[in-house]
PDB file of N, CA and C in Angstrom:
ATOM      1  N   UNK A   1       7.943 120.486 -34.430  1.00  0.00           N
ATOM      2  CA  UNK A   1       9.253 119.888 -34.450  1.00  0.00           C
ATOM      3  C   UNK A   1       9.908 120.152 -35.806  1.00  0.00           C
ATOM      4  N   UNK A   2      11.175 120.605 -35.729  1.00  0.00           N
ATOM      5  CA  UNK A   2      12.107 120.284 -37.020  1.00  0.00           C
ATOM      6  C   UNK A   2      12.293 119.693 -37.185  1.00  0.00           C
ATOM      7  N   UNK A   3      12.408 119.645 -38.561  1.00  0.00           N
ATOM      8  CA  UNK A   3      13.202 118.328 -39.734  1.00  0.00           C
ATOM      9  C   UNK A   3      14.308 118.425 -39.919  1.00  0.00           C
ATOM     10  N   UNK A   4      15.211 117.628 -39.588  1.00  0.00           N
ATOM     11  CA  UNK A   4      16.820 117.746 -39.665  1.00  0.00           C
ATOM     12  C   UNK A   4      17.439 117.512 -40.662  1.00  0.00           C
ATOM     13  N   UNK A   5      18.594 118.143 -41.241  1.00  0.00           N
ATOM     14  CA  UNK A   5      19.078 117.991 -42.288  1.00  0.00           C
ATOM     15  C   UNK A   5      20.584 117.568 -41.511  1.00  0.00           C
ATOM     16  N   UNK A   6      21.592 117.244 -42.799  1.00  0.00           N
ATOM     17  CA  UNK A   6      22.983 116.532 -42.417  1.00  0.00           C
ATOM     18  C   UNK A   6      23.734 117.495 -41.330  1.00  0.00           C
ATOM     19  N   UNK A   7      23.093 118.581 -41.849  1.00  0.00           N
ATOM     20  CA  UNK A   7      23.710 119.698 -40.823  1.00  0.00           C
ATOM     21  C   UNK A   7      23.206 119.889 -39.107  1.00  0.00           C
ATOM     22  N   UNK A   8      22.590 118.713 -38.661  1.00  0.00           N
ATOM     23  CA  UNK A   8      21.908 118.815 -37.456  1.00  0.00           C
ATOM     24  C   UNK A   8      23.510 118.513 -36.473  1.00  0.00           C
ATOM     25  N   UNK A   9      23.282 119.647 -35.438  1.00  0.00           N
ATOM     26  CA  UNK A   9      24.130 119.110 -34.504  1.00  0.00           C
ATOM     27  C   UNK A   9      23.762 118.120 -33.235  1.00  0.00           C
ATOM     28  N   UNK A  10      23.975 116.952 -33.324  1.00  0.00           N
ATOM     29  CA  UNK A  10      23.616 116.020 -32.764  1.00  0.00           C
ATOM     30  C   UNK A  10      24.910 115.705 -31.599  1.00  0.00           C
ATOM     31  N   UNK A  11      24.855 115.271 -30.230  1.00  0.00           N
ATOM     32  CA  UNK A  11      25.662 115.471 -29.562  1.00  0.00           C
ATOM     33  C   UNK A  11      25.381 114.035 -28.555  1.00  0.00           C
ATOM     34  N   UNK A  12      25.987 113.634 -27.752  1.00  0.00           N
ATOM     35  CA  UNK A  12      26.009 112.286 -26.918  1.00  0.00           C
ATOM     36  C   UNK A  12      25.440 113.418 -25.690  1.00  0.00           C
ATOM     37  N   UNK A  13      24.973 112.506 -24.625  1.00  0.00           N
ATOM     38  CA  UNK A  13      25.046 113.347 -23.109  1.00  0.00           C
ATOM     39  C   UNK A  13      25.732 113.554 -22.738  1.00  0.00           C
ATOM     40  N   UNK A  14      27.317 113.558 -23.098  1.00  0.00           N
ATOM     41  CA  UNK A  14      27.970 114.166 -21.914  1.00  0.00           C
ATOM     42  C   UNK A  14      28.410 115.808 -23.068  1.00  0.00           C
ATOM     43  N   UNK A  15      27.326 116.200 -24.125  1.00  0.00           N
ATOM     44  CA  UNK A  15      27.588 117.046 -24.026  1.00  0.00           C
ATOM     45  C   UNK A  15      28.533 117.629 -25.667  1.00  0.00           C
ATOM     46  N   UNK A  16      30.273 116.817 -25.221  1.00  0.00           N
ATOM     47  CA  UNK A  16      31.049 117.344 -25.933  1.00  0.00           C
ATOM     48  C   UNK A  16      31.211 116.395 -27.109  1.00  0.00           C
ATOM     49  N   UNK A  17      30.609 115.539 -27.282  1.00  0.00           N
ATOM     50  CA  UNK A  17      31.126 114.324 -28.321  1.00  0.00           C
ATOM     51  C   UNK A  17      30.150 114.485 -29.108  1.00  0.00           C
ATOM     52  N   UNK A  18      30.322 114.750 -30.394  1.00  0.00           N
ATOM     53  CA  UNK A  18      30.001 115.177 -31.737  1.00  0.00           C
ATOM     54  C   UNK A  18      29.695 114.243 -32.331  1.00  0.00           C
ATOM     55  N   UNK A  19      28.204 113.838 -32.760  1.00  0.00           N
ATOM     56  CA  UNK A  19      28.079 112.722 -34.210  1.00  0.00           C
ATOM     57  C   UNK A  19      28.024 112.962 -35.302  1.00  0.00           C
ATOM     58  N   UNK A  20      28.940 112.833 -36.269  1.00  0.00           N
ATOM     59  CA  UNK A  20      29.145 112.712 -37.899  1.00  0.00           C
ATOM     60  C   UNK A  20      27.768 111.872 -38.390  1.00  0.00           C
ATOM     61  N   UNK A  21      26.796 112.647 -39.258  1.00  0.00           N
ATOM     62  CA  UNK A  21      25.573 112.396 -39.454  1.00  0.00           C
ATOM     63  C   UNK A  21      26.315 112.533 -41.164  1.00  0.00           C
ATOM     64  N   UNK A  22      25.418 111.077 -42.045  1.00  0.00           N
ATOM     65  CA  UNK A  22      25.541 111.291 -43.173  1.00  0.00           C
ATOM     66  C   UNK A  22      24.342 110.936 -43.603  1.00  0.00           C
ATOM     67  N   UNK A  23      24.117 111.415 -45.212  1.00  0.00           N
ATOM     68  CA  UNK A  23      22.743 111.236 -45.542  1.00  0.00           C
ATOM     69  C   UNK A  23      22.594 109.853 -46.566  1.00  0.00           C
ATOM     70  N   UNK A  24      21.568 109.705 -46.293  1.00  0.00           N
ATOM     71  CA  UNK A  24      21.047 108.348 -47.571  1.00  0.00           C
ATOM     72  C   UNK A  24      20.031 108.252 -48.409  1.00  0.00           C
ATOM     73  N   UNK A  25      19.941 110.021 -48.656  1.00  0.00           N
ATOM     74  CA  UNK A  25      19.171 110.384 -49.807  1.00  0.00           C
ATOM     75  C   UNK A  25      19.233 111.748 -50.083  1.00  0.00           C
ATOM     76  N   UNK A  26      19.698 112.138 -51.237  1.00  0.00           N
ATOM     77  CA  UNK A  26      19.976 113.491 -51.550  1.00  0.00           C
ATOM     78  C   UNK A  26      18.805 114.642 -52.702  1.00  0.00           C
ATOM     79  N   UNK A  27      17.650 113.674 -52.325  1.00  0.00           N
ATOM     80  CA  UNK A  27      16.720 114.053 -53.705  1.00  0.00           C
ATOM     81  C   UNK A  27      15.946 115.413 -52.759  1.00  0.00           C
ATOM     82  N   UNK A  28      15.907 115.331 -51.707  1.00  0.00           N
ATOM     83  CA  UNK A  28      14.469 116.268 -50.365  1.00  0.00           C
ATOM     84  C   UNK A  28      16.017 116.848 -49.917  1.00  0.00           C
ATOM     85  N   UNK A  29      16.306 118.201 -49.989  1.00  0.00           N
ATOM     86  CA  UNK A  29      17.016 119.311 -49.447  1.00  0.00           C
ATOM     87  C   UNK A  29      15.806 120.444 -48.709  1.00  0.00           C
ATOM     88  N   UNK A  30      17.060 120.806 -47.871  1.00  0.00           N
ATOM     89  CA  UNK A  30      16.381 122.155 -47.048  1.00  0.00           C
ATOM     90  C   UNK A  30      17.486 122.719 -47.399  1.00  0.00           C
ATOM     91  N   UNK A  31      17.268 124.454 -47.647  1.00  0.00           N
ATOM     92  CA  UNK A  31      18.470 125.200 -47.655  1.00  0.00           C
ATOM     93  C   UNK A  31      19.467 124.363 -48.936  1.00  0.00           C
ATOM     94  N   UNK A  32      19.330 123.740 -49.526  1.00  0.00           N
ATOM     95  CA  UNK A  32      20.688 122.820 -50.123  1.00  0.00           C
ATOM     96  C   UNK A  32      21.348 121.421 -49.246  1.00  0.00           C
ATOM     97  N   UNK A  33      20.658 121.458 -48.315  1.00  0.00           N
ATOM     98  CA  UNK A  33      21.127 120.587 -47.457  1.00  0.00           C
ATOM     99  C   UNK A  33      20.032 118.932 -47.545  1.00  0.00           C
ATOM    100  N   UNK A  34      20.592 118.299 -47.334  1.00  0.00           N
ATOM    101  CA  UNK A  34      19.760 116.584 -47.431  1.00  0.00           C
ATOM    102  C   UNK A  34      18.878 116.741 -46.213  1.00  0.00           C
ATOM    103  N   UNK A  35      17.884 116.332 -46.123  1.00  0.00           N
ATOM    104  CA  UNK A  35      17.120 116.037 -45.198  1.00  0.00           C
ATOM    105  C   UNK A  35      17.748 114.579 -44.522  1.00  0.00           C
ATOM    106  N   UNK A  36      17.537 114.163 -43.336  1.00  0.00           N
ATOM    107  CA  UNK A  36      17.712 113.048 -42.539  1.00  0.00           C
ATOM    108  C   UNK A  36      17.033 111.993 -42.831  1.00  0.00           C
ATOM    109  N   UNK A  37      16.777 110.725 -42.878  1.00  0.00           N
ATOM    110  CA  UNK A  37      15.740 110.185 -42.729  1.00  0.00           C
ATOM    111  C   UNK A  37      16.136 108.821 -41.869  1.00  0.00           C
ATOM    112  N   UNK A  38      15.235 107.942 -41.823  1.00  0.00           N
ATOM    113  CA  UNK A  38      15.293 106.475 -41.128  1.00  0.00           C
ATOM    114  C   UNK A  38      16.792 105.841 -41.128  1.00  0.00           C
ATOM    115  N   UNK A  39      17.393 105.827 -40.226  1.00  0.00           N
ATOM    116  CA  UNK A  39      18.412 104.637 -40.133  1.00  0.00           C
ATOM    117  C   UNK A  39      19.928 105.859 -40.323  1.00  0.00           C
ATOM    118  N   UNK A  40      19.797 107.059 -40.730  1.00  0.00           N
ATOM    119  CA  UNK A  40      20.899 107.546 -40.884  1.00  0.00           C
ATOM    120  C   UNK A  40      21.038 108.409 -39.909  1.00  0.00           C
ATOM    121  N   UNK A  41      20.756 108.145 -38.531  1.00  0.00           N
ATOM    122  CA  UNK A  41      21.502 108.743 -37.567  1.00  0.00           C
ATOM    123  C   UNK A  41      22.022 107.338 -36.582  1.00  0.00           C
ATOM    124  N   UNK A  42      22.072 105.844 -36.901  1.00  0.00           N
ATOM    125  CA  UNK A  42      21.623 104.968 -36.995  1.00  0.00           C
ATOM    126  C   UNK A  42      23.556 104.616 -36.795  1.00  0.00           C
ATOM    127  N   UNK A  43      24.410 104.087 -36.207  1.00  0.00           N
ATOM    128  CA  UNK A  43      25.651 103.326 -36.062  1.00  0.00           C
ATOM    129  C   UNK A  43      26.466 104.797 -37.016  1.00  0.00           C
ATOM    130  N   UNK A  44      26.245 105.813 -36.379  1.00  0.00           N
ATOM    131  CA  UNK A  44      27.551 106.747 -36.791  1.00  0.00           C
ATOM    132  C   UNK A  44      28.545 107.188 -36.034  1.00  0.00           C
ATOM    133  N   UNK A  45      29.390 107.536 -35.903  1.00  0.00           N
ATOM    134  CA  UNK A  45      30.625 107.840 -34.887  1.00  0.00           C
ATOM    135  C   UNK A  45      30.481 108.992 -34.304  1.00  0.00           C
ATOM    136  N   UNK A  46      31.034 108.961 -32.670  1.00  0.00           N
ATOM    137  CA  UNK A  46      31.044 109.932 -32.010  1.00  0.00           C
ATOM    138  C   UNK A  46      32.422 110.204 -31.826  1.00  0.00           C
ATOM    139  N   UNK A  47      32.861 111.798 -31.809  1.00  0.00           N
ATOM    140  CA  UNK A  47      34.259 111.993 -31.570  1.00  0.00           C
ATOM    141  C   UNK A  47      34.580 113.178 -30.503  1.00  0.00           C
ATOM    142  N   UNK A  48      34.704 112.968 -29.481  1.00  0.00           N
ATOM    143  CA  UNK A  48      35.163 114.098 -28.604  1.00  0.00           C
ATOM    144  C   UNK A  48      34.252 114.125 -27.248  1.00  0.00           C
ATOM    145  N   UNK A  49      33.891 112.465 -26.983  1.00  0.00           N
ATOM    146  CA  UNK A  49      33.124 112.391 -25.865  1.00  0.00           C
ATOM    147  C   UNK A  49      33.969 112.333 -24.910  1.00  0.00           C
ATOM    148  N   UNK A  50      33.833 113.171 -23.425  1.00  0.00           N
ATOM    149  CA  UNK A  50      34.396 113.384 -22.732  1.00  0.00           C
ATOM    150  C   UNK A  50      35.018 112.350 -21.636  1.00  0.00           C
ATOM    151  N   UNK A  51      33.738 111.799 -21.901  1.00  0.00           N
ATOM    152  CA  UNK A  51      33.611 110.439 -20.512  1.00  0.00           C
ATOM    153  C   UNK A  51      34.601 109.373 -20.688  1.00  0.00           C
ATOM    154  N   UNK A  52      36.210 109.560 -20.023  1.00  0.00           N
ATOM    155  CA  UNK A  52      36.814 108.691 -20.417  1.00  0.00           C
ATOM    156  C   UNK A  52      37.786 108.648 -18.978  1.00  0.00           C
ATOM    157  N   UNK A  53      37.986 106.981 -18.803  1.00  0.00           N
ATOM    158  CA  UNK A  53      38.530 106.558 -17.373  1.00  0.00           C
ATOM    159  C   UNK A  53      39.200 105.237 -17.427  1.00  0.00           C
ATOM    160  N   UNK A  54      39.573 104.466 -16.333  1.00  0.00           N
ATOM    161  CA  UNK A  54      40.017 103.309 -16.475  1.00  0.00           C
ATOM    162  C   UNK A  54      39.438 102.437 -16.517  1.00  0.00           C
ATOM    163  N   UNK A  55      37.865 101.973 -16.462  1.00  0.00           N
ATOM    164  CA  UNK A  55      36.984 101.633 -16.569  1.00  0.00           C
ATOM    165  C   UNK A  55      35.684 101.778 -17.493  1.00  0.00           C
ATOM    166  N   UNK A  56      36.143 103.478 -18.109  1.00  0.00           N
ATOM    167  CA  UNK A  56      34.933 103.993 -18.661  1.00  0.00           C
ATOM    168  C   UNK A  56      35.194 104.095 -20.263  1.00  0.00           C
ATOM    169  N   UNK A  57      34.427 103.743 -20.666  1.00  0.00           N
ATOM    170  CA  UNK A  57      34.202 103.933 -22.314  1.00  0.00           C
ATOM    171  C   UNK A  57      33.507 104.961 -22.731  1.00  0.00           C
ATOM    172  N   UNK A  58      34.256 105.946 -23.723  1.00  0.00           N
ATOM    173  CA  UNK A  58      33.058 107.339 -23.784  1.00  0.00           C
ATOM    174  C   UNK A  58      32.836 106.599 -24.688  1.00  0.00           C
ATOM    175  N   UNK A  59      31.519 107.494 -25.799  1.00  0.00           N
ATOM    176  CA  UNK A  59      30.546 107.043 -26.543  1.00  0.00           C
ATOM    177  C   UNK A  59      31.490 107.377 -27.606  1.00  0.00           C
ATOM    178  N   UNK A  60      31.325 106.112 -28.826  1.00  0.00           N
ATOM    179  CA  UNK A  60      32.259 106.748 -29.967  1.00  0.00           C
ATOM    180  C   UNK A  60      30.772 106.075 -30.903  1.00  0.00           C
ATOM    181  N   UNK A  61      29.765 105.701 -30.825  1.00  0.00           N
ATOM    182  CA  UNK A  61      28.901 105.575 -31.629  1.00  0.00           C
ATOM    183  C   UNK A  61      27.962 105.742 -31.554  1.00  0.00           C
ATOM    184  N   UNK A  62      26.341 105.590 -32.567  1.00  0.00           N
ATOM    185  CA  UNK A  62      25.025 105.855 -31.729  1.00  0.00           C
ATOM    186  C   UNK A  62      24.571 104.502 -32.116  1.00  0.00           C
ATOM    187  N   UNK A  63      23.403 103.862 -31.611  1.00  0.00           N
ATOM    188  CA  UNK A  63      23.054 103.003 -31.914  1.00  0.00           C
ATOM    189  C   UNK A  63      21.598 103.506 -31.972  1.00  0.00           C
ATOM    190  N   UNK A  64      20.678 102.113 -32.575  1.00  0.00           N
ATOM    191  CA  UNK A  64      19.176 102.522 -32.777  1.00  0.00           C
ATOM    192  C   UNK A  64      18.601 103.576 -32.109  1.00  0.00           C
ATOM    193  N   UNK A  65      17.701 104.629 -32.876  1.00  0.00           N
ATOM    194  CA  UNK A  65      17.142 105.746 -32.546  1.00  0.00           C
ATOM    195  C   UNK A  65      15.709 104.926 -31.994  1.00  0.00           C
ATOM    196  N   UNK A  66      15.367 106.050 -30.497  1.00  0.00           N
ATOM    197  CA  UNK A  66      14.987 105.556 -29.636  1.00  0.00           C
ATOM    198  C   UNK A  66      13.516 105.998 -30.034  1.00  0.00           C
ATOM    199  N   UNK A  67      13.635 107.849 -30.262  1.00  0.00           N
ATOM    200  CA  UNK A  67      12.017 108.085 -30.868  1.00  0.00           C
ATOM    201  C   UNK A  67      13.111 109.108 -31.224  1.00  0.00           C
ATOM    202  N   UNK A  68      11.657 109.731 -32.192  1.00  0.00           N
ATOM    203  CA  UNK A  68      12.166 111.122 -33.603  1.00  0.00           C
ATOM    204  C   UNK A  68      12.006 110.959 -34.904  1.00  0.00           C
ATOM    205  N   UNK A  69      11.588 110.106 -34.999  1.00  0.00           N
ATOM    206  CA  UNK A  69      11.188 109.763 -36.592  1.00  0.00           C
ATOM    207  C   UNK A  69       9.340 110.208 -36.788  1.00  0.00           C
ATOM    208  N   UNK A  70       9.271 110.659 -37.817  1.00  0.00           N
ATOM    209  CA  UNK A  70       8.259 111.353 -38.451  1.00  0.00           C
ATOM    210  C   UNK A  70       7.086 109.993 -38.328  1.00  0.00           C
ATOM    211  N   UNK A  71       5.962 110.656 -38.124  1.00  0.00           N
ATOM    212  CA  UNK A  71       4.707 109.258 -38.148  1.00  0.00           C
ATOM    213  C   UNK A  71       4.097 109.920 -39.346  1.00  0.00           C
ATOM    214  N   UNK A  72       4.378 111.270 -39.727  1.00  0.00           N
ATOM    215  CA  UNK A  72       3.421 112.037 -40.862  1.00  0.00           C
ATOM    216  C   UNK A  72       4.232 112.194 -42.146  1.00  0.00           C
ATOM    217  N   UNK A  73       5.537 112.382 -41.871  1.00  0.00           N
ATOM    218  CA  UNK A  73       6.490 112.858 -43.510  1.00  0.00           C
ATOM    219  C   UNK A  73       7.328 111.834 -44.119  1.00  0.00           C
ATOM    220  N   UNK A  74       7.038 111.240 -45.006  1.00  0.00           N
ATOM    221  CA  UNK A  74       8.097 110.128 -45.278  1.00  0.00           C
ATOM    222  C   UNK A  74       9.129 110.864 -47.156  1.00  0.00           C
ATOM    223  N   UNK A  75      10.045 110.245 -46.859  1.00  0.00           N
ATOM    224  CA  UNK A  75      10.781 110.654 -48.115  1.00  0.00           C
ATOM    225  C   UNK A  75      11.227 109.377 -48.909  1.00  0.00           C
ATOM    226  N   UNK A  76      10.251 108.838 -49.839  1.00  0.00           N
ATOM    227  CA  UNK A  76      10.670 107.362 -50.436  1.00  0.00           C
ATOM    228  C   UNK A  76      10.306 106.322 -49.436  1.00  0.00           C
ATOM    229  N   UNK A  77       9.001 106.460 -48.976  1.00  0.00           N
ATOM    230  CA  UNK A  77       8.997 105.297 -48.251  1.00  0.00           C
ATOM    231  C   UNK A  77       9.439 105.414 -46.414  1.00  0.00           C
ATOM    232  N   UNK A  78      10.422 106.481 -45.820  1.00  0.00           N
ATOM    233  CA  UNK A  78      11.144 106.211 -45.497  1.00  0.00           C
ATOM    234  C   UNK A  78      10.956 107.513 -44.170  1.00  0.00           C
ATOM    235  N   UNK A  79      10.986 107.589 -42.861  1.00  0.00           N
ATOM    236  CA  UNK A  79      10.261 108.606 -42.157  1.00  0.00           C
ATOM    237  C   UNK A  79      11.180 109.759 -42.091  1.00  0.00           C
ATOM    238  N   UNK A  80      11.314 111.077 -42.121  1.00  0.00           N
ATOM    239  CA  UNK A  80      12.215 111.666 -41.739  1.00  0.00           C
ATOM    240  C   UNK A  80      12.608 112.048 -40.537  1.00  0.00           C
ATOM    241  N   UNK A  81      13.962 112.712 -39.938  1.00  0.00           N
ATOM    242  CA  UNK A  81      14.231 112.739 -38.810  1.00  0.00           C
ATOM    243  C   UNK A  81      13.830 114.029 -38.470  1.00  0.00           C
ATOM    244  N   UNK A  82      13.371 114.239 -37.307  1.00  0.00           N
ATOM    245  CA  UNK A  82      12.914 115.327 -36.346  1.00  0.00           C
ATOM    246  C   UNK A  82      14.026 115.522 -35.289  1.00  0.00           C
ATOM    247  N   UNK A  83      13.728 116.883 -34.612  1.00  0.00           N
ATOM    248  CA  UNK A  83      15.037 117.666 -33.772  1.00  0.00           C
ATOM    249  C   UNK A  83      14.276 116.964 -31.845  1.00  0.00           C
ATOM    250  N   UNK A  84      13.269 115.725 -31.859  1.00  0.00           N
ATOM    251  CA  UNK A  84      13.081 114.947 -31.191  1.00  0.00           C
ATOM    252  C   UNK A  84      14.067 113.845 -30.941  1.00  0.00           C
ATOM    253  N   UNK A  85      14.660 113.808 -32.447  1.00  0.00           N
ATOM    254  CA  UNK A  85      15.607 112.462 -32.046  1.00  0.00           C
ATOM    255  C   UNK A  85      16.199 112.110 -30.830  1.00  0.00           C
ATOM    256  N   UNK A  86      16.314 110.759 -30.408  1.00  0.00           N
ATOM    257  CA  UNK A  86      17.176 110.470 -29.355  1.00  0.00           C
ATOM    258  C   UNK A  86      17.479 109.233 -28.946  1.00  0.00           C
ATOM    259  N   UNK A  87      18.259 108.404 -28.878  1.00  0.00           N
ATOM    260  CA  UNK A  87      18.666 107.253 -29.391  1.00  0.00           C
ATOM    261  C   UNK A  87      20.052 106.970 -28.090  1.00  0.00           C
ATOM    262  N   UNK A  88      20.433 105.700 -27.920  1.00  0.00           N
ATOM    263  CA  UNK A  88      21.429 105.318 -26.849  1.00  0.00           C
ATOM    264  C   UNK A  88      22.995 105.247 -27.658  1.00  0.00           C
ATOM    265  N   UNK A  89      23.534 105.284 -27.106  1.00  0.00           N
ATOM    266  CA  UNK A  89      25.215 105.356 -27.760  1.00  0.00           C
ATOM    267  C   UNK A  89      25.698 104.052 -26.817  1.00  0.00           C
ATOM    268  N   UNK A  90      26.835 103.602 -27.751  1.00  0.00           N
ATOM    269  CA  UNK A  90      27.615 102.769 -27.065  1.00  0.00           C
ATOM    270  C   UNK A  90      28.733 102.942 -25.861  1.00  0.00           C
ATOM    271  N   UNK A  91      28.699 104.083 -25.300  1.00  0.00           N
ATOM    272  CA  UNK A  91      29.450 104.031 -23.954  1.00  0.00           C
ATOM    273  C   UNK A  91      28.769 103.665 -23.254  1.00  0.00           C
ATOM    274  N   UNK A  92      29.617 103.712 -21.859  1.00  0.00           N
ATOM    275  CA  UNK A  92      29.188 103.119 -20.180  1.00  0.00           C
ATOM    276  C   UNK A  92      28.777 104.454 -19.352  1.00  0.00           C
ATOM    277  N   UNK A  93      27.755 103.833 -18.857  1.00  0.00           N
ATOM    278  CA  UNK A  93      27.034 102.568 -18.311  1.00  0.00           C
ATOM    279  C   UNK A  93      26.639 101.824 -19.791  1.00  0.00           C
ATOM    280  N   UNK A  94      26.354 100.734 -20.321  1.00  0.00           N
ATOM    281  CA  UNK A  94      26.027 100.600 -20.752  1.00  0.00           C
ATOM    282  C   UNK A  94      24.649 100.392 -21.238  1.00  0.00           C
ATOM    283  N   UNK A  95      23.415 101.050 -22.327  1.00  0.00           N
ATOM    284  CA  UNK A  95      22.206 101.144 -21.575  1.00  0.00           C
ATOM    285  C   UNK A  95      21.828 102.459 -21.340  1.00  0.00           C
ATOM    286  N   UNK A  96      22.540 103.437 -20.851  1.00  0.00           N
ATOM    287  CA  UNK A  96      21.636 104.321 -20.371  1.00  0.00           C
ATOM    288  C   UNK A  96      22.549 105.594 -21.264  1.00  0.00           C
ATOM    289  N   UNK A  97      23.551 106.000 -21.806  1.00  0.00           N
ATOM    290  CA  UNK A  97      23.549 107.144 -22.146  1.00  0.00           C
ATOM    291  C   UNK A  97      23.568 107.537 -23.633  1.00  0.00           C
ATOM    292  N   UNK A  98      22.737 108.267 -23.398  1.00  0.00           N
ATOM    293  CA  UNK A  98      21.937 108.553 -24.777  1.00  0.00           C
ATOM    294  C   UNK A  98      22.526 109.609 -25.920  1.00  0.00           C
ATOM    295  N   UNK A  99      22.378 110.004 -26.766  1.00  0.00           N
ATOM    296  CA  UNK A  99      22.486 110.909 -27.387  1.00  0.00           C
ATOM    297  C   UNK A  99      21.128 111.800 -27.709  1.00  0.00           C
ATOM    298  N   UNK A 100      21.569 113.086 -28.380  1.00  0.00           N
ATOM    299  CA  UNK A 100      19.868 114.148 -28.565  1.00  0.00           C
ATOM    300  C   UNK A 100      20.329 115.036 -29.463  1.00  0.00           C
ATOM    301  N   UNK A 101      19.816 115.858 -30.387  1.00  0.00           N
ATOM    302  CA  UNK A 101      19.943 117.234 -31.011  1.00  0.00           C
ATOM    303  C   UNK A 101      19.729 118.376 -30.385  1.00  0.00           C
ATOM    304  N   UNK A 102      20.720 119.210 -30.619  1.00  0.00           N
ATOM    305  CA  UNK A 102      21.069 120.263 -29.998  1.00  0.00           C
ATOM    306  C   UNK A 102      20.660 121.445 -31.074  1.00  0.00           C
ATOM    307  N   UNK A 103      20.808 120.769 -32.527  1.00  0.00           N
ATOM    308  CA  UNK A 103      20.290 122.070 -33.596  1.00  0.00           C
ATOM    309  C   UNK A 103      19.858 120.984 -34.450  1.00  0.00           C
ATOM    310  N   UNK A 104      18.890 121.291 -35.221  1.00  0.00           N
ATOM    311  CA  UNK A 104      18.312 120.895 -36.584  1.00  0.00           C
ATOM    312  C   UNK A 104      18.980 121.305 -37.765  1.00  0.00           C
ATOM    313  N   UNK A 105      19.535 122.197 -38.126  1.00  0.00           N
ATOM    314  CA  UNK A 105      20.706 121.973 -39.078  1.00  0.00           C
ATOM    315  C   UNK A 105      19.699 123.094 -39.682  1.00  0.00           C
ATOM    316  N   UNK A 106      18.441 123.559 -39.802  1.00  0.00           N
ATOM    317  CA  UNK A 106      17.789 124.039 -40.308  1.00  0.00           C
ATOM    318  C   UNK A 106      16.733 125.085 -39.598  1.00  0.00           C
ATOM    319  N   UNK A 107      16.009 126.104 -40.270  1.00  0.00           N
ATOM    320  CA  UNK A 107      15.139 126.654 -39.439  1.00  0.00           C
ATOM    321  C   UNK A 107      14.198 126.896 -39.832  1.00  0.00           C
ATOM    322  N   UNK A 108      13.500 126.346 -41.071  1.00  0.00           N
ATOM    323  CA  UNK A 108      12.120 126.531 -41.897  1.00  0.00           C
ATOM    324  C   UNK A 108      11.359 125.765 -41.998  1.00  0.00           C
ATOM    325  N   UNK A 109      12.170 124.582 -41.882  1.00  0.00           N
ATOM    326  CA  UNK A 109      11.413 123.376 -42.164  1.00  0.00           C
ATOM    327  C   UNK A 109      10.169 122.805 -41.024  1.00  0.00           C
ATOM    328  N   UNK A 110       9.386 122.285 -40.495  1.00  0.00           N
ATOM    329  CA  UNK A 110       8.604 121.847 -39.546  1.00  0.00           C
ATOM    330  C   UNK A 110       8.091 120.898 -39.516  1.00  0.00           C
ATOM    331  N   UNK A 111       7.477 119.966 -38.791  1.00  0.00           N
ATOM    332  CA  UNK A 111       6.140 118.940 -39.036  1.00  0.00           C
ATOM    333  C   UNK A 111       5.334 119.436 -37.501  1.00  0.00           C
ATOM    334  N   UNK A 112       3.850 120.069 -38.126  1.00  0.00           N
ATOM    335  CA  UNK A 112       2.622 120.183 -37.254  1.00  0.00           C
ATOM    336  C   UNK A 112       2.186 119.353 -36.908  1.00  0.00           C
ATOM    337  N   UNK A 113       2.527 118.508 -35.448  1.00  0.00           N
ATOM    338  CA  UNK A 113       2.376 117.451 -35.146  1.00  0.00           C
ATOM    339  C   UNK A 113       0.710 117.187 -34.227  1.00  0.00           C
TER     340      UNK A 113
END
């Protein structure tokens, strides 16, 4: 599995809605880039989710990550994020639609799990 950096493209299920990933530690780079870690893929905004109706709420956020966090690499204490991530967003249904990574932002990095 990859280790994701800020540059991971992280996406809701329906696909087109984009999460703005920021970092909360800039000391562990890949490429120049921050590595991910615990809690910072964690209540960030989604923009360009498709799923939208008179009833329907697309996803404009993510909420708690579901699994993807490192059991082996920590940075300060703190686990880093893997291209496993996957976590529920706040649109409807409510409950079931999730978000996932589509790229790791990176391509060197690994954890031999």
């Amino acid at each position: 599995m990859r280790v994701l950096t800020v540059d991971a493209l992280a996406v809701c299920a329906h696909e087109l809605g984009r999460i703005k990933l920021t970092n909360s530690q800039s000391f562990v780079t890949v490429e120049g880039r921050p590595v991910l870690v615990r809690a910072d893929p964690e209540g960030r905004p989604i923009s360009g989710c498709p799923n939208i109706g008179p009833t329907i709420k697309p996803c404009t956020r993510t909420l708690a990550v579901q699994k993807g966090y490192s059991t082996l690499v920590t940075i300060d204490g703190k686990p880093v994020c893997l291209d496993s991530l996957s976590g529920l967003t706040d649109g409807t249904p409510p409950g079931v639609v999730k978000y996932k990574v589509n790229a790791p932002g990176q391509s060197l990095v690994t954890e031999a799990g």
